[in-house]
N, C-alpha and C. Protein backbone atom coordinates (compact mmCIF):
# COMPACT_ATOMS: atom_id res chain seq x y z
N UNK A 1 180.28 12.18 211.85
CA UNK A 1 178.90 11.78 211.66
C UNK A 1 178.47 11.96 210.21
N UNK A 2 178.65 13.10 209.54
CA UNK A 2 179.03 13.14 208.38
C UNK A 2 179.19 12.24 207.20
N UNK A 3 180.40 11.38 207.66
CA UNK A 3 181.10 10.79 206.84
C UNK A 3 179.92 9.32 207.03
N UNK A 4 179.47 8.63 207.92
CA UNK A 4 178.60 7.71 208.22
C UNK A 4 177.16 7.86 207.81
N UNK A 5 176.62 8.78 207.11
CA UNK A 5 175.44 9.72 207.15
C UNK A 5 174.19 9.83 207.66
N UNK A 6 174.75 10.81 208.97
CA UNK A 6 174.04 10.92 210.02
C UNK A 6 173.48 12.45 208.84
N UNK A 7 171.71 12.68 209.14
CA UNK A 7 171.50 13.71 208.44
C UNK A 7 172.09 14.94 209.25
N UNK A 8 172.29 16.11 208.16
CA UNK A 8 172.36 17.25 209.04
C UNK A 8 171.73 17.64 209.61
N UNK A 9 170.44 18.03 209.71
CA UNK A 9 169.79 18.44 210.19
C UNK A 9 169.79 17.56 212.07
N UNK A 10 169.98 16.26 212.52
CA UNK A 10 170.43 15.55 213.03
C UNK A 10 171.26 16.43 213.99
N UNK A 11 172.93 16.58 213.21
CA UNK A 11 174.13 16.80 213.48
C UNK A 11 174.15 18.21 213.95
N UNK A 12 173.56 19.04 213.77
CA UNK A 12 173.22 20.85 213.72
C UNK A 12 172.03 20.58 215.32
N UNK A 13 171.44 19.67 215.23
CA UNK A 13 170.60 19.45 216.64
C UNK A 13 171.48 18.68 217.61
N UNK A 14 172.13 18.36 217.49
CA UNK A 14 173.28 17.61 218.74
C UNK A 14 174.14 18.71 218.58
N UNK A 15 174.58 19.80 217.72
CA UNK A 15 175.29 20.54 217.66
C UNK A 15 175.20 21.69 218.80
N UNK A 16 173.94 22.03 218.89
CA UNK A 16 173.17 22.72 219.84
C UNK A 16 172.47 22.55 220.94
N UNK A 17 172.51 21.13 220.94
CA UNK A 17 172.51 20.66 222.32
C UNK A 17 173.49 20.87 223.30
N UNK A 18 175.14 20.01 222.82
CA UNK A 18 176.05 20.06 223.53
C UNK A 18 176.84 21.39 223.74
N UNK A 19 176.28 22.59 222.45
CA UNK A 19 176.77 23.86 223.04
C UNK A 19 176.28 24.67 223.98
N UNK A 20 175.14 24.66 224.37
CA UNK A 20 174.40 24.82 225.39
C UNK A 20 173.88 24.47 226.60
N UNK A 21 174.86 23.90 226.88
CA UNK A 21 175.11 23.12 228.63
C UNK A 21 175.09 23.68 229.62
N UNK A 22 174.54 23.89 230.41
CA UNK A 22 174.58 25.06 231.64
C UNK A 22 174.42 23.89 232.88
N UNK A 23 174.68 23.90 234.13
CA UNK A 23 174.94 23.67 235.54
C UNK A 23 175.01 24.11 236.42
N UNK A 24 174.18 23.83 237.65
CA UNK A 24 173.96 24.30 239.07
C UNK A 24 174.53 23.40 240.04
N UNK A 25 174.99 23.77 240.66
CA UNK A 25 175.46 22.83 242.09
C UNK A 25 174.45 22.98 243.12
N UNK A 26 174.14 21.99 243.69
CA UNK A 26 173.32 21.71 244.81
C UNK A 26 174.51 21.59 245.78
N UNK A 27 174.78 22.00 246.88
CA UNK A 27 175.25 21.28 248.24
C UNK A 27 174.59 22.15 249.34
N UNK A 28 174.64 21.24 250.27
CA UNK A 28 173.92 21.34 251.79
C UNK A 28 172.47 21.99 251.91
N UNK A 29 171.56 21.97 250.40
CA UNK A 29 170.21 22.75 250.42
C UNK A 29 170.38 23.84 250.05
N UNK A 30 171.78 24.49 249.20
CA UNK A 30 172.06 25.82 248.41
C UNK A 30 172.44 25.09 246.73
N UNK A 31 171.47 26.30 246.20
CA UNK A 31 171.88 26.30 244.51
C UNK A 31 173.05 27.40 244.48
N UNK A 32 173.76 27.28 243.22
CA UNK A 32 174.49 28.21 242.99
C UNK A 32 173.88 28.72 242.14
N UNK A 33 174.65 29.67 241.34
CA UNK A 33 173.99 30.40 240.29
C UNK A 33 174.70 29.47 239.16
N UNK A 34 173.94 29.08 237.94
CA UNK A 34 173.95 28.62 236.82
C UNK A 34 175.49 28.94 236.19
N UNK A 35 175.54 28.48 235.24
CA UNK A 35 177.24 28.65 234.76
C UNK A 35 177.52 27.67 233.46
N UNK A 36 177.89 27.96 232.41
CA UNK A 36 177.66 26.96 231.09
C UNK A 36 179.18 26.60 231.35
N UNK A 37 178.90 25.09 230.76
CA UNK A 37 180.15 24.06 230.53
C UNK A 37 180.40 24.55 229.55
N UNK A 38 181.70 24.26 229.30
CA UNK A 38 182.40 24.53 227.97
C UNK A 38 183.52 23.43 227.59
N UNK A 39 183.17 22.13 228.35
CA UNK A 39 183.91 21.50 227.64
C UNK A 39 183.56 19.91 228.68
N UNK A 40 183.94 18.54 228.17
CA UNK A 40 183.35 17.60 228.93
C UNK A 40 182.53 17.07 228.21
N UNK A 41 182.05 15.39 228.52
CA UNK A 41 180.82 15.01 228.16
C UNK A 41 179.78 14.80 228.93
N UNK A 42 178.67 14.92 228.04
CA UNK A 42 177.33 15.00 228.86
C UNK A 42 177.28 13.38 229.38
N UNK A 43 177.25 13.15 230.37
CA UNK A 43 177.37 11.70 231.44
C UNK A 43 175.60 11.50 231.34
N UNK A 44 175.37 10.06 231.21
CA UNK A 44 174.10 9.13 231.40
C UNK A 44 172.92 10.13 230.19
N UNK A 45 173.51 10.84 228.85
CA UNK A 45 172.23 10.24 228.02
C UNK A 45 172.04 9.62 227.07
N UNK A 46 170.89 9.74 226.65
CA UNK A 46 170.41 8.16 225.76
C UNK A 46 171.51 8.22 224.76
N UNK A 47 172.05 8.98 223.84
CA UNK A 47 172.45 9.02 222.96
C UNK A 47 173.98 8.95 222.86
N UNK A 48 174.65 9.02 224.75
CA UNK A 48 175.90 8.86 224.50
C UNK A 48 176.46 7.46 224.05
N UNK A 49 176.02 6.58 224.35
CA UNK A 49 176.67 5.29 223.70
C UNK A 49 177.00 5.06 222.28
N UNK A 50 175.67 5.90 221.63
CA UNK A 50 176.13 6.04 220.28
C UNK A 50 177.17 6.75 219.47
N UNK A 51 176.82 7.99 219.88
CA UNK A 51 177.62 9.05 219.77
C UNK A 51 179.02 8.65 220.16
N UNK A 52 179.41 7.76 221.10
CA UNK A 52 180.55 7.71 221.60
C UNK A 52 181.36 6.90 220.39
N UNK A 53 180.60 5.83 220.18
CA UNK A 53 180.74 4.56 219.41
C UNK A 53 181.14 4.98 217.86
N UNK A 54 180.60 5.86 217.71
CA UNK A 54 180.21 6.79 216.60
C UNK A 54 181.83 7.96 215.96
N UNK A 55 182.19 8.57 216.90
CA UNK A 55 183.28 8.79 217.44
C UNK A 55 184.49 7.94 217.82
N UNK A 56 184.55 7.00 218.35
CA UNK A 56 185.42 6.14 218.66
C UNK A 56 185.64 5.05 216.86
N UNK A 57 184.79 5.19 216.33
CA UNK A 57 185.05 4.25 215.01
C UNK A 57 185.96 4.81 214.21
N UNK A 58 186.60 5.77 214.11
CA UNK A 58 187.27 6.46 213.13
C UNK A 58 188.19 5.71 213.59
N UNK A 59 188.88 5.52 215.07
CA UNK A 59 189.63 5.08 215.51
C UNK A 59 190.16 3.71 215.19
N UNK A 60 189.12 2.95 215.07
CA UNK A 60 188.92 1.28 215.17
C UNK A 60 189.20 1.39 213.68
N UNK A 61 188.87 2.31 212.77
CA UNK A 61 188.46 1.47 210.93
C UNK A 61 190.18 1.70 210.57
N UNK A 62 190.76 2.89 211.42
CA UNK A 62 192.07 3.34 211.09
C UNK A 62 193.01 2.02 211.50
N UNK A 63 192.68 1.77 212.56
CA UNK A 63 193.61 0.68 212.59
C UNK A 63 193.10 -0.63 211.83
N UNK A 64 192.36 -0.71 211.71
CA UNK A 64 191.61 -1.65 210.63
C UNK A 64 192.38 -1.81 209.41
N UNK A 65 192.26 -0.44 208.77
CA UNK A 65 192.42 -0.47 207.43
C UNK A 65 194.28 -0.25 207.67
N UNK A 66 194.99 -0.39 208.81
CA UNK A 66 196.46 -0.70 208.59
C UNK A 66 196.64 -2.34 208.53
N UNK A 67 195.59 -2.79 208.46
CA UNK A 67 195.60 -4.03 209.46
C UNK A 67 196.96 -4.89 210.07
N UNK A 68 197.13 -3.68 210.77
CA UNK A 68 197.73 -4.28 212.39
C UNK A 68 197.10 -4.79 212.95
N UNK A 69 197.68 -5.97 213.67
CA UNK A 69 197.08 -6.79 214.78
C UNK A 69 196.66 -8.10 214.39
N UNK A 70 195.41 -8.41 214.96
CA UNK A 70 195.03 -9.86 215.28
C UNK A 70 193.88 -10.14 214.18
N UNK A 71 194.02 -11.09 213.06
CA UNK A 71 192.52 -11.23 212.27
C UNK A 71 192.05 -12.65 213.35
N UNK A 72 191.16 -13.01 213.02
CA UNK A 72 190.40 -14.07 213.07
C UNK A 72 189.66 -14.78 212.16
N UNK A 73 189.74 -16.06 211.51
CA UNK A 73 189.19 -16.07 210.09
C UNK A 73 189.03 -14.91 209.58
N UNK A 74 189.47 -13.94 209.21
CA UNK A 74 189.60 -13.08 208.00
C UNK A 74 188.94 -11.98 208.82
N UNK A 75 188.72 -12.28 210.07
CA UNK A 75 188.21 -10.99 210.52
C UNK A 75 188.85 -10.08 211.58
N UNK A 76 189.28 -8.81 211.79
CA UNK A 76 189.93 -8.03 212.38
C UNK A 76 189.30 -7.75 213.55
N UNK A 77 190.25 -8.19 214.58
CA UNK A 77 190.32 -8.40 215.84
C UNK A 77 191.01 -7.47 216.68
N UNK A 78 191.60 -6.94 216.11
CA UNK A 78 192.92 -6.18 216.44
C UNK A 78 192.48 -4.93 217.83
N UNK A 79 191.53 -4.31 217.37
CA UNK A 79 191.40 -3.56 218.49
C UNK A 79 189.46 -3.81 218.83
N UNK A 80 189.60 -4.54 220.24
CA UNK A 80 188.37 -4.52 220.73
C UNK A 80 187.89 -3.04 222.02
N UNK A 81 186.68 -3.00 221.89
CA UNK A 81 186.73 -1.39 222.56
C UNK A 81 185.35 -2.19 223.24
N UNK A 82 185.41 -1.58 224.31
CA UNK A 82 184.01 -1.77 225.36
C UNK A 82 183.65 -0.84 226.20
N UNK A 83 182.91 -0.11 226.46
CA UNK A 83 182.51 1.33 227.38
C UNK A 83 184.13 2.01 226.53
N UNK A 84 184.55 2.75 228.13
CA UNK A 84 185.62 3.70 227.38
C UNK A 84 187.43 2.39 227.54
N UNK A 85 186.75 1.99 227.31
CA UNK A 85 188.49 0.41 227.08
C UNK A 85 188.66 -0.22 225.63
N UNK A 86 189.75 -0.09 225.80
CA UNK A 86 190.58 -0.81 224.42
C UNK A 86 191.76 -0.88 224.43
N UNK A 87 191.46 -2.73 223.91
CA UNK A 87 192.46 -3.24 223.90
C UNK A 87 192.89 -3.46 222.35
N UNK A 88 194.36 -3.54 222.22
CA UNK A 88 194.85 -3.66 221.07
C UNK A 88 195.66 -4.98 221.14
N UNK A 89 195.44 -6.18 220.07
CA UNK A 89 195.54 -7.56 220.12
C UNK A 89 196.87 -7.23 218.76
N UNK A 90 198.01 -7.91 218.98
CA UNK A 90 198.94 -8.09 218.36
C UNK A 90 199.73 -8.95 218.06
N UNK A 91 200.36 -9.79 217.43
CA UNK A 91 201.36 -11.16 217.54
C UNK A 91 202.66 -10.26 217.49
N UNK A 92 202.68 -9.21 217.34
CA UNK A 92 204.08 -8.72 217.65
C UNK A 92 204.14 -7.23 218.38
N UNK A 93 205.10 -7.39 218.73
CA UNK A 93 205.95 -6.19 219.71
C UNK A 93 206.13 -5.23 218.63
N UNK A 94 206.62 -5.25 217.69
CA UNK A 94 207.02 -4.00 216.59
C UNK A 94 205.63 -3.89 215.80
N UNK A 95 204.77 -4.61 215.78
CA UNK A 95 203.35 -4.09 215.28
C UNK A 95 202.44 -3.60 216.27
N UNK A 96 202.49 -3.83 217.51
CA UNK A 96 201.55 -3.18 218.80
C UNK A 96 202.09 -1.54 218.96
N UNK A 97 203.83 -1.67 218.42
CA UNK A 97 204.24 -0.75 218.86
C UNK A 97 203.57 0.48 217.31
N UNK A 98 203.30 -0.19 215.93
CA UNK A 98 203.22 0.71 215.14
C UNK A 98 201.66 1.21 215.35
N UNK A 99 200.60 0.18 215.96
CA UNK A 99 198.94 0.32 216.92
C UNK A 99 199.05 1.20 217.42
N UNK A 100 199.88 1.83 218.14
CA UNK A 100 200.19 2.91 219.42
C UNK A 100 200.42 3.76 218.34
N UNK A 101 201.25 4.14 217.47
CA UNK A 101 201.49 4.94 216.46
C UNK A 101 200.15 5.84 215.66
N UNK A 102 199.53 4.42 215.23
CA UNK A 102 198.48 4.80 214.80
C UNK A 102 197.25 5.46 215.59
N UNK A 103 197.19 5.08 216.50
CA UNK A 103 196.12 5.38 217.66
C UNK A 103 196.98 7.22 217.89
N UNK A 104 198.19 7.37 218.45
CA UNK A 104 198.11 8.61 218.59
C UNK A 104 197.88 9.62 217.44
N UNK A 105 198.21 9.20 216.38
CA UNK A 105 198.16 10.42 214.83
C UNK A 105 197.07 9.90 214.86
N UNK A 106 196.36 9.63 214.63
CA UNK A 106 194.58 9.46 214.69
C UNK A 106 193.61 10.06 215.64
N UNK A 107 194.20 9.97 216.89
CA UNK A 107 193.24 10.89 218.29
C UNK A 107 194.02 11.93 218.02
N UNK A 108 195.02 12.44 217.59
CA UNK A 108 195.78 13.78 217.41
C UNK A 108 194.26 14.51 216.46
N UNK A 109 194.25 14.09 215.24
CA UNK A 109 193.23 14.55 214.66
C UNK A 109 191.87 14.93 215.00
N UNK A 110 191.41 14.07 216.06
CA UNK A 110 190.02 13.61 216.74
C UNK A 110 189.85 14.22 217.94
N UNK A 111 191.01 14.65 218.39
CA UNK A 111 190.71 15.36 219.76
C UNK A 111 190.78 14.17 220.93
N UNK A 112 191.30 13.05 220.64
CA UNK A 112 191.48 11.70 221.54
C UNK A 112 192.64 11.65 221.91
N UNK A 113 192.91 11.89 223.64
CA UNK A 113 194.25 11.58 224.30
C UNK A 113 194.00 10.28 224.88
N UNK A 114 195.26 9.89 224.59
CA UNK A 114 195.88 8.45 225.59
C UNK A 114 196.37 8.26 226.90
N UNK A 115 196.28 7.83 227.60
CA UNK A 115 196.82 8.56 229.26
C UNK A 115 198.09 6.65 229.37
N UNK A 116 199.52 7.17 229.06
CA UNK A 116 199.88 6.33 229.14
C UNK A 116 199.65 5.47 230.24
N UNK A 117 199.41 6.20 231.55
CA UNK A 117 199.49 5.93 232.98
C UNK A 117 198.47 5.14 233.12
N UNK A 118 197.35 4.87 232.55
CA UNK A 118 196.21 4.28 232.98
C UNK A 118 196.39 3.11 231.51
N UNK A 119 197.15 2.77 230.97
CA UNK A 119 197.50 2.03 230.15
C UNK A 119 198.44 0.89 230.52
N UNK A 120 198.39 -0.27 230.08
CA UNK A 120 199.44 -1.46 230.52
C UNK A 120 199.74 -2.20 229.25
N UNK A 121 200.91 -2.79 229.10
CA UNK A 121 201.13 -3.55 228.47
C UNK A 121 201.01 -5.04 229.10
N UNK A 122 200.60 -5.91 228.51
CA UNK A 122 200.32 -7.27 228.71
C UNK A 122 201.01 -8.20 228.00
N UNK A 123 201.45 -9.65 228.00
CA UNK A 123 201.62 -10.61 227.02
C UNK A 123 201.27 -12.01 227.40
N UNK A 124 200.62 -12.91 226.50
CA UNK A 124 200.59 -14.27 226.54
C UNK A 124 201.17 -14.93 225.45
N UNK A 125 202.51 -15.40 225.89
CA UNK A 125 203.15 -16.25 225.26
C UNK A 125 204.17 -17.36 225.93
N UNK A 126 205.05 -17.67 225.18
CA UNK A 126 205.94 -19.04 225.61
C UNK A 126 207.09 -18.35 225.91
N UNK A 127 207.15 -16.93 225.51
CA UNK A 127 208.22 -16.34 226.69
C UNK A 127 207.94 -15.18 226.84
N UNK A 128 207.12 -15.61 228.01
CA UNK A 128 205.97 -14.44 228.64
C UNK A 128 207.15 -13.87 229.82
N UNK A 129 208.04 -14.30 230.21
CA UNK A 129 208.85 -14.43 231.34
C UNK A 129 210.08 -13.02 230.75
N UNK A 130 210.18 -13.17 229.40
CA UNK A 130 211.38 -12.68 228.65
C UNK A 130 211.49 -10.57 228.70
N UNK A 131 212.49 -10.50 229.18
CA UNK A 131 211.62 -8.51 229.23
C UNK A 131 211.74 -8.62 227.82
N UNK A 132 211.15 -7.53 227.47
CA UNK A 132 210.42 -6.59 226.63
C UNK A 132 210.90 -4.90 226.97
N UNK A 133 211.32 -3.79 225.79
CA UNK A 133 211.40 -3.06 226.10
C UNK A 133 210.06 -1.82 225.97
N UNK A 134 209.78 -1.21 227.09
CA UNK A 134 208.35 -0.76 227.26
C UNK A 134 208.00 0.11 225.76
N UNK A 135 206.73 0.13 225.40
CA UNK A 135 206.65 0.86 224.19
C UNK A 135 206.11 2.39 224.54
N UNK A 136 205.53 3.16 223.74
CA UNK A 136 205.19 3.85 224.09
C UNK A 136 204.11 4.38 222.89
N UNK A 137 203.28 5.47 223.74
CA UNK A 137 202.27 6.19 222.67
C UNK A 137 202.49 8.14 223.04
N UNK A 138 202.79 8.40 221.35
CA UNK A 138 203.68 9.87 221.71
C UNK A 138 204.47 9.71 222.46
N UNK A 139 205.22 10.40 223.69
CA UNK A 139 206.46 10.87 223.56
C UNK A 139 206.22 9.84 225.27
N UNK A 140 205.13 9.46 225.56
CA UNK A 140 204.82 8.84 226.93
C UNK A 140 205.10 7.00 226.94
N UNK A 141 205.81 6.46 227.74
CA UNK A 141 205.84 5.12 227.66
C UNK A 141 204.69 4.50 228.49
N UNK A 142 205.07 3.07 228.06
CA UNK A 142 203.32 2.39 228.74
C UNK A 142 204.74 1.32 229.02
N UNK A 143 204.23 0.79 230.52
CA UNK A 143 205.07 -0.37 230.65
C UNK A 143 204.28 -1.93 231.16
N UNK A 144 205.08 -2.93 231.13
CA UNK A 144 204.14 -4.04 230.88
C UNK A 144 204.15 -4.63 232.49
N UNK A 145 203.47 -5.36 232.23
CA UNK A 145 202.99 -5.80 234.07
C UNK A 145 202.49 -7.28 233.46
N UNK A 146 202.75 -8.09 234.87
CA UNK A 146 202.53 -9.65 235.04
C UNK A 146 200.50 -9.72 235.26
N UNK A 147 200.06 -8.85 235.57
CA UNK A 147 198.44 -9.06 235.57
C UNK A 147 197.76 -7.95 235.31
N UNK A 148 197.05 -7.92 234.70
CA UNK A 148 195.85 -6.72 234.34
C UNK A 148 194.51 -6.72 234.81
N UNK A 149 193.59 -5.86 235.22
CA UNK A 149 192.15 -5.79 235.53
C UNK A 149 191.39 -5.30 234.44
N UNK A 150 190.55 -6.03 233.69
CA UNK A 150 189.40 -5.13 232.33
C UNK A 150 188.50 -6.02 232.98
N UNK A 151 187.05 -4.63 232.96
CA UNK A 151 185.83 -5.15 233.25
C UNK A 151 185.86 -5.95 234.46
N UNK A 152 186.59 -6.01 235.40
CA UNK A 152 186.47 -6.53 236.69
C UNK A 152 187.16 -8.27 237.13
N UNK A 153 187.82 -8.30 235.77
CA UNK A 153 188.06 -9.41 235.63
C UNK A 153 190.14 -9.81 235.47
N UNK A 154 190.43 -10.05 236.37
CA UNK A 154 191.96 -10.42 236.51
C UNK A 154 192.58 -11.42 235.32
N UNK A 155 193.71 -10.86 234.86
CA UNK A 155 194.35 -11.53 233.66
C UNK A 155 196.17 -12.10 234.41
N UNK A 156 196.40 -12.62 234.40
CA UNK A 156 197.24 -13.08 234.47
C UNK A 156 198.03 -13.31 233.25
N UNK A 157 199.67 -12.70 233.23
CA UNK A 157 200.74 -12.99 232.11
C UNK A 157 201.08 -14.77 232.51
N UNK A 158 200.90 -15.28 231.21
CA UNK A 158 201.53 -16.68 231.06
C UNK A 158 201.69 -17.21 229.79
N UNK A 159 202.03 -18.43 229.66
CA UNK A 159 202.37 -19.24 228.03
C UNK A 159 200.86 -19.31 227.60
N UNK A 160 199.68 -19.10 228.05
CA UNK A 160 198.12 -18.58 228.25
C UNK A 160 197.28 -17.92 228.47
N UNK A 161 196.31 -17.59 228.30
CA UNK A 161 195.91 -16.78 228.35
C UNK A 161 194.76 -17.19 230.02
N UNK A 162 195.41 -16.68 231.19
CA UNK A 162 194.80 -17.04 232.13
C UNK A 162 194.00 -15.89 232.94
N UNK A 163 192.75 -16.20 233.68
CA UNK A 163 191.65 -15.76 234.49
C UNK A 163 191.69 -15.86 235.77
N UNK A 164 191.31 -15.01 236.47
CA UNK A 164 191.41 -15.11 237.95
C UNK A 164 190.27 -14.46 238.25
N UNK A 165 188.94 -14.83 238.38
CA UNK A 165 187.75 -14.69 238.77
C UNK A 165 187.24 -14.78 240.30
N UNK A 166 188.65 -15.51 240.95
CA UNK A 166 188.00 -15.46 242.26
C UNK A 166 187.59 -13.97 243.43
N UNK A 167 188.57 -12.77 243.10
CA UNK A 167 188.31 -11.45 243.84
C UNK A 167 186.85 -11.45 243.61
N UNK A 168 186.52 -11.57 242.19
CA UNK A 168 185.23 -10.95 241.65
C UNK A 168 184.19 -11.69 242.34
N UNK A 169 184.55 -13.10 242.18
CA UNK A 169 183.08 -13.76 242.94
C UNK A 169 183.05 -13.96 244.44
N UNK A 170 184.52 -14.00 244.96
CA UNK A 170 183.89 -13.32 246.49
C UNK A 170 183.70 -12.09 246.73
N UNK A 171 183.70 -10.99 245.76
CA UNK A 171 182.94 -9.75 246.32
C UNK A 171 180.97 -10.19 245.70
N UNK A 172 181.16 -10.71 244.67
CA UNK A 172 179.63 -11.19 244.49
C UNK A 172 179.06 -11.98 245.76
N UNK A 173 179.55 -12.79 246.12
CA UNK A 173 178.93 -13.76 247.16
C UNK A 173 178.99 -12.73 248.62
N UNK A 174 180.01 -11.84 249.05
CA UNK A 174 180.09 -10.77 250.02
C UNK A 174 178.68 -10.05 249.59
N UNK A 175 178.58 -8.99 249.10
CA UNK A 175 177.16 -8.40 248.59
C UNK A 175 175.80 -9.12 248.69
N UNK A 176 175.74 -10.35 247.95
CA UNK A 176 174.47 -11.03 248.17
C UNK A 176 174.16 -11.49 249.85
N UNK A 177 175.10 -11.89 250.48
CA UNK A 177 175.18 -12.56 251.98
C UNK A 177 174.37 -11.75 252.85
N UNK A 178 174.46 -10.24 252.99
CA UNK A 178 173.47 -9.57 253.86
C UNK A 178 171.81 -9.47 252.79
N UNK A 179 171.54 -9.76 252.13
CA UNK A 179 170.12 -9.38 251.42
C UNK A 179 169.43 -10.14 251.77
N UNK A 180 168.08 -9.96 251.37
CA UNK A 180 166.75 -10.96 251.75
C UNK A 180 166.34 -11.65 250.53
N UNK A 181 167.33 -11.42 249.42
CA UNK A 181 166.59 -11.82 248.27
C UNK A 181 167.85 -13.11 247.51
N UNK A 182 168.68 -13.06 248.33
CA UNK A 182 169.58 -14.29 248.10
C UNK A 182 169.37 -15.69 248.29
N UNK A 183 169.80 -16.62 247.52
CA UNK A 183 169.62 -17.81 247.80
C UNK A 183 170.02 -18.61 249.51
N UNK A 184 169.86 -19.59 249.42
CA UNK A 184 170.79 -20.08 250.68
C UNK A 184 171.95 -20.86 250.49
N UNK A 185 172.15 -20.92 249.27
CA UNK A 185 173.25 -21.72 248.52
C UNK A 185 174.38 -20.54 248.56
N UNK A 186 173.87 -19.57 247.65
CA UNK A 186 174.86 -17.84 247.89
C UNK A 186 175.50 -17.42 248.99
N UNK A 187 174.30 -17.63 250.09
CA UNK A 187 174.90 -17.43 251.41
C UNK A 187 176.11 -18.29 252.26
N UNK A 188 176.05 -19.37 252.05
CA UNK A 188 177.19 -19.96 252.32
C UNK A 188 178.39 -19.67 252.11
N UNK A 189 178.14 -19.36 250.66
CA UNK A 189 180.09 -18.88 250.48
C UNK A 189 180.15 -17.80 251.13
């Protein structure tokens, strides 16, 4: 925050916020007795999106400034991030693999782990069909798969970059079908 210049005075008040976390459990109409966190993030406040974003940029400018990955007219594409997801865009296998490189000596510093397991490798190309040997981040491999789920939305491996929207919109059209506030067009499907 620092380095972006967030004032101190700022940084010394979020400082003392998040060290001072305390928690009660409610179940069945019993409190417990109080008990301070000591580690975790504070979930739903105003300021985590920033803070997160804020945090997560060291990440993004690092791979930036290797520029690995994907430009777009002159602009770096390479790693897109949305809530807690990111993806890393590459035209090659030995540069995604040096992305992963960079991403771990960078969250090494930051206090940011990678969970290979909840990680996939993907590809769209003209030999999308061809193996690939799995890469990895630190000492953990990530292996690649024919379809992926981000944001609710199905990807399919091909010579394209293909969509599969239908799970999503029959659980949309399922949901709306019992309400009172749906169309009658909605309801049909």
């Amino acid at each position: 925050m620092c380095d972006i210049g967030v004032p101190e005075h700022v940084i010394k008040l979020m400082m003392t916020w998040y060290s001072n976390i305390t928690m009660i459990v409610k179940w069945d109409g019993s409190y417990s007795n109080s008990c301070s966190v000591k580690c975790g993030v504070r979930q739903c406040g105003v300021l985590l999106p920033l803070v997160f974003n804020v945090y997560l940029n060291v990440l993004v400018k690092s791979l930036e400034i290797s520029s690995l990955g994907c430009h777009l007219h002159g602009e770096y594409i390479g790693c897109l991030v949305c809530a807690d997801g990111i993806i890393l865009l590459s035209a090659s296998v030995v540069n995604l693999q040096r992305m992963f490189d960079v991403c771990h000596t960078v969250g090494a510093t930051v206090d940011i782990s990678f969970n290979a397991a909840k990680s996939t490798l993907f590809t769209v190309a003209k030999f999308c069909d061809n193996t690939i040997n799995n890469l990895q981040i630190g000492n953990a491999r990530i292996h690649w798969c024919k379809s992926l789920k981000y944001l609710g939305i199905y990807f399919q491996s091909n010579r394209s970059l293909k969509c599969n929207t239908d799970l999503s919109v029959h659980r949309f059209y399922t949901a709306t079908k019992n309400t009172r506030y749906a169309s009658e067009l909605s309801k049909l499907f």
